[in-house]
N, C-alpha and C. Protein backbone atom coordinates (compact mmCIF):
# COMPACT_ATOMS: atom_id res chain seq x y z
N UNK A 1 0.85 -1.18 0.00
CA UNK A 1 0.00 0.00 0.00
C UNK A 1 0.89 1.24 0.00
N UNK A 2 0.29 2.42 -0.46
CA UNK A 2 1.72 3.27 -0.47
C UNK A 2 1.37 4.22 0.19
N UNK A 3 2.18 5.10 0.41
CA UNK A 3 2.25 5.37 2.30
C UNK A 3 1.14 6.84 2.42
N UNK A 4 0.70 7.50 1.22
CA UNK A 4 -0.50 8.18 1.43
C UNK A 4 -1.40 7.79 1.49
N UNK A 5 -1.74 6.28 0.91
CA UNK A 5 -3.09 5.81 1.30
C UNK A 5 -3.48 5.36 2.79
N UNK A 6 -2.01 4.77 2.87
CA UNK A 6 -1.45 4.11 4.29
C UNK A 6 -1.90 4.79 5.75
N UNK A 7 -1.53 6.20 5.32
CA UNK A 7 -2.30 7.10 6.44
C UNK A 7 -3.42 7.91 6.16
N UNK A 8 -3.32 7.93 5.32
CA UNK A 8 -5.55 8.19 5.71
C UNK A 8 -5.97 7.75 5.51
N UNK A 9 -5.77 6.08 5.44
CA UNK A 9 -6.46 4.78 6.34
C UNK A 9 -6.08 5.01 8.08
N UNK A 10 -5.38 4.98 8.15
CA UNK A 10 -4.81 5.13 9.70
C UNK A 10 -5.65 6.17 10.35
N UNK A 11 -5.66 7.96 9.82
CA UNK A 11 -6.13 8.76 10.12
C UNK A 11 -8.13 8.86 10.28
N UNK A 12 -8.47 7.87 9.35
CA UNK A 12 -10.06 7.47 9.33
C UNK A 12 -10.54 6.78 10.35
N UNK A 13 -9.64 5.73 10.25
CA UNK A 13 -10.18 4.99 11.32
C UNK A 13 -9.57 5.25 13.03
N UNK A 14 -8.38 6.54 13.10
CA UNK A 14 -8.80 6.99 14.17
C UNK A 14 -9.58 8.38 14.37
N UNK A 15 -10.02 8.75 13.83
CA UNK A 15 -11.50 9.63 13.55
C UNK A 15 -12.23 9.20 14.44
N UNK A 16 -12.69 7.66 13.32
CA UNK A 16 -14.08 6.84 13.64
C UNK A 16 -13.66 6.25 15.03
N UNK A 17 -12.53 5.97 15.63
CA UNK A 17 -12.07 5.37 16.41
C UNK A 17 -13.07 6.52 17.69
N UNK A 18 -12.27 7.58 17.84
CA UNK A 18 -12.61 9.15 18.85
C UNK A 18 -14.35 9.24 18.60
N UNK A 19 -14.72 9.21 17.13
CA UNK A 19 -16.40 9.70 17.35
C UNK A 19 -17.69 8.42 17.84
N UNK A 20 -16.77 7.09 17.05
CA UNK A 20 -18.05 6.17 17.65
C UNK A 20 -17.54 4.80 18.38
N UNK A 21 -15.84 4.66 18.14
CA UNK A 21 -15.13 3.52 18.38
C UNK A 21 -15.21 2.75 16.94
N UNK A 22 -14.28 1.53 17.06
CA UNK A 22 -14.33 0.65 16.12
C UNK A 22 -14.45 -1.04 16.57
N UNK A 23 -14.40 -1.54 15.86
CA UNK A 23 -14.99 -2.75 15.74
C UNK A 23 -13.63 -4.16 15.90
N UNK A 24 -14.03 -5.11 16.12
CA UNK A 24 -12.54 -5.75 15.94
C UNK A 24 -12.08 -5.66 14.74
N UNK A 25 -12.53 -6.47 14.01
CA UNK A 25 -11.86 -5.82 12.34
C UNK A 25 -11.02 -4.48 12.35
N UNK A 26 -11.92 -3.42 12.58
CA UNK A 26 -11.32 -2.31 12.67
C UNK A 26 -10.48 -2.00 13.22
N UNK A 27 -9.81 -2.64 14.79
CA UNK A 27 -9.16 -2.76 15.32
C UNK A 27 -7.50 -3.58 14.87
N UNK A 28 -8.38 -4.67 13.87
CA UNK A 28 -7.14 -5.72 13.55
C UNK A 28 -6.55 -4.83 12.36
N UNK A 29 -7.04 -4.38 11.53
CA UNK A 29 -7.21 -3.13 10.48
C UNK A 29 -5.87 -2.34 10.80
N UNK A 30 -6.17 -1.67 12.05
CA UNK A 30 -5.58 -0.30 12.30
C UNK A 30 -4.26 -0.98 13.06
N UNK A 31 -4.10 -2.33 13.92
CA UNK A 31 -2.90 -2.23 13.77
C UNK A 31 -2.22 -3.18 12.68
N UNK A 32 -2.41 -3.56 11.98
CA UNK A 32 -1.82 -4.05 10.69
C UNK A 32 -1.09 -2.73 10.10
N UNK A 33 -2.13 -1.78 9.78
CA UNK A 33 -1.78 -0.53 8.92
C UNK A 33 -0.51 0.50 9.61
N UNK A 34 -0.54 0.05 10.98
CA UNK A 34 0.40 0.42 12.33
C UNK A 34 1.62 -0.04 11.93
N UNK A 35 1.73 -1.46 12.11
CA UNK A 35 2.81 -1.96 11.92
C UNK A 35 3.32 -1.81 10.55
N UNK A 36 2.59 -1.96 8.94
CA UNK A 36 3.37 -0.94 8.43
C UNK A 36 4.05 0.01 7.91
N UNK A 37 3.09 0.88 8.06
CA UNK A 37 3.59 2.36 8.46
C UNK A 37 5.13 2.54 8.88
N UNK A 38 5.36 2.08 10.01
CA UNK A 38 6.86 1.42 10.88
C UNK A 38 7.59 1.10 10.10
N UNK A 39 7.35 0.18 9.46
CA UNK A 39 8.12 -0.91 8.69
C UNK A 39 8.80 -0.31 7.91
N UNK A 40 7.99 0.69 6.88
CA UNK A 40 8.17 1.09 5.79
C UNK A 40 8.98 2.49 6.04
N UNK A 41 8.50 3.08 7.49
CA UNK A 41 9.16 4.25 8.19
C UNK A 41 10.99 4.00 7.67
N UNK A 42 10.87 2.78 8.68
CA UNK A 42 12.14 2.49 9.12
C UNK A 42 12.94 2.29 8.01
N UNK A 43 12.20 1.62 7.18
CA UNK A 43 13.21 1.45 5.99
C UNK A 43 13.62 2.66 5.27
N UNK A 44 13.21 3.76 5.19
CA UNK A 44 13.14 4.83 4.29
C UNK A 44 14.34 5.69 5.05
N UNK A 45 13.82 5.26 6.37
CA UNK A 45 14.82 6.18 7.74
C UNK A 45 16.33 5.72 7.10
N UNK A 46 16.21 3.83 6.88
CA UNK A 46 17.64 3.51 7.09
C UNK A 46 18.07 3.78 5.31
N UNK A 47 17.57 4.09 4.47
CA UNK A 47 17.75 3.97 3.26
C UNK A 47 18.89 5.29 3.22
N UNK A 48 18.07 6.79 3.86
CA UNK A 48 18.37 7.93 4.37
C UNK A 48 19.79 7.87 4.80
N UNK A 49 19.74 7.40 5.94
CA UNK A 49 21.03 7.20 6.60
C UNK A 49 22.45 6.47 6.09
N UNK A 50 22.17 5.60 4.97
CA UNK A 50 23.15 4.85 4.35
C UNK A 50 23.72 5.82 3.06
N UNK A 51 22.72 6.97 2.66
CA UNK A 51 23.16 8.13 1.68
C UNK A 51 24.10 8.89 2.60
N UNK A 52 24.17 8.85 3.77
CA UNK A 52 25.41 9.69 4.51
C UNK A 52 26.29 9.37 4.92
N UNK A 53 27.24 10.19 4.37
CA UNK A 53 28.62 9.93 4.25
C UNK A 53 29.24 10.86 5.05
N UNK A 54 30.63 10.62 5.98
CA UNK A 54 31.33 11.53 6.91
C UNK A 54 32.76 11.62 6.32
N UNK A 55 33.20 12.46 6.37
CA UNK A 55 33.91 13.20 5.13
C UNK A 55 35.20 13.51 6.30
N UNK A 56 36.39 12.72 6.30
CA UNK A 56 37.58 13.17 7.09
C UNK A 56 38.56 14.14 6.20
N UNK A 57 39.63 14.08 7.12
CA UNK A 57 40.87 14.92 6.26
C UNK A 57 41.11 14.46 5.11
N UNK A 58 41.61 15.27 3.97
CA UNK A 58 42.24 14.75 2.95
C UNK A 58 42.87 13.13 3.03
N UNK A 59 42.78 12.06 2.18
CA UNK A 59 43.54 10.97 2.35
C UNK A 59 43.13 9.83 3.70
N UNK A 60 42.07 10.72 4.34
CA UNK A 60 41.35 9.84 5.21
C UNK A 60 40.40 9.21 4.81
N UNK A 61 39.71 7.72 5.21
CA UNK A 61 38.59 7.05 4.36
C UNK A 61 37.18 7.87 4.90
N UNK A 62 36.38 8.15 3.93
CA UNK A 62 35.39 8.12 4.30
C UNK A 62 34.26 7.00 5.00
N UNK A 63 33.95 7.58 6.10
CA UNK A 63 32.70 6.66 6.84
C UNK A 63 31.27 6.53 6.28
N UNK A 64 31.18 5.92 5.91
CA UNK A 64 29.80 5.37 5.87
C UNK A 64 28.68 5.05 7.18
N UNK A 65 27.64 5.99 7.18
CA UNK A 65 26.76 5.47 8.14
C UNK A 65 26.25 4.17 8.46
């Protein structure tokens, strides 16, 4: 699912969650869509982090995150 649909699924059903509650489904729903959200977070986080590079003195190796 891609990650704008991802959250306003998430964001609906905690709406409906605050105005009338939800249902188990709805419940099993919202944390499925929870977990990933996360998942997909994290990966993007670590995708991020592996583009950065630390840059020493001349003739020094660069670090990789």
């Amino acid at each position: 699912m891609e990650m704008d649909k991802l959250i306003n699924r998430i964001n609906e059903l905690s709406r409906k969650n605050k105005t009338e509650g939800l249902n188990e489904s709805e419940l099993a729903e919202r944390d499925l869509l929870r977990r990933q959200y996360i998942s997909i977070f994290k990966q993007n986080f670590r995708q991020e982090l592996d583009r950065i590079e630390i840059v020493d003195e001349p003739g020094e190796p660069t670090i990789k995150h």
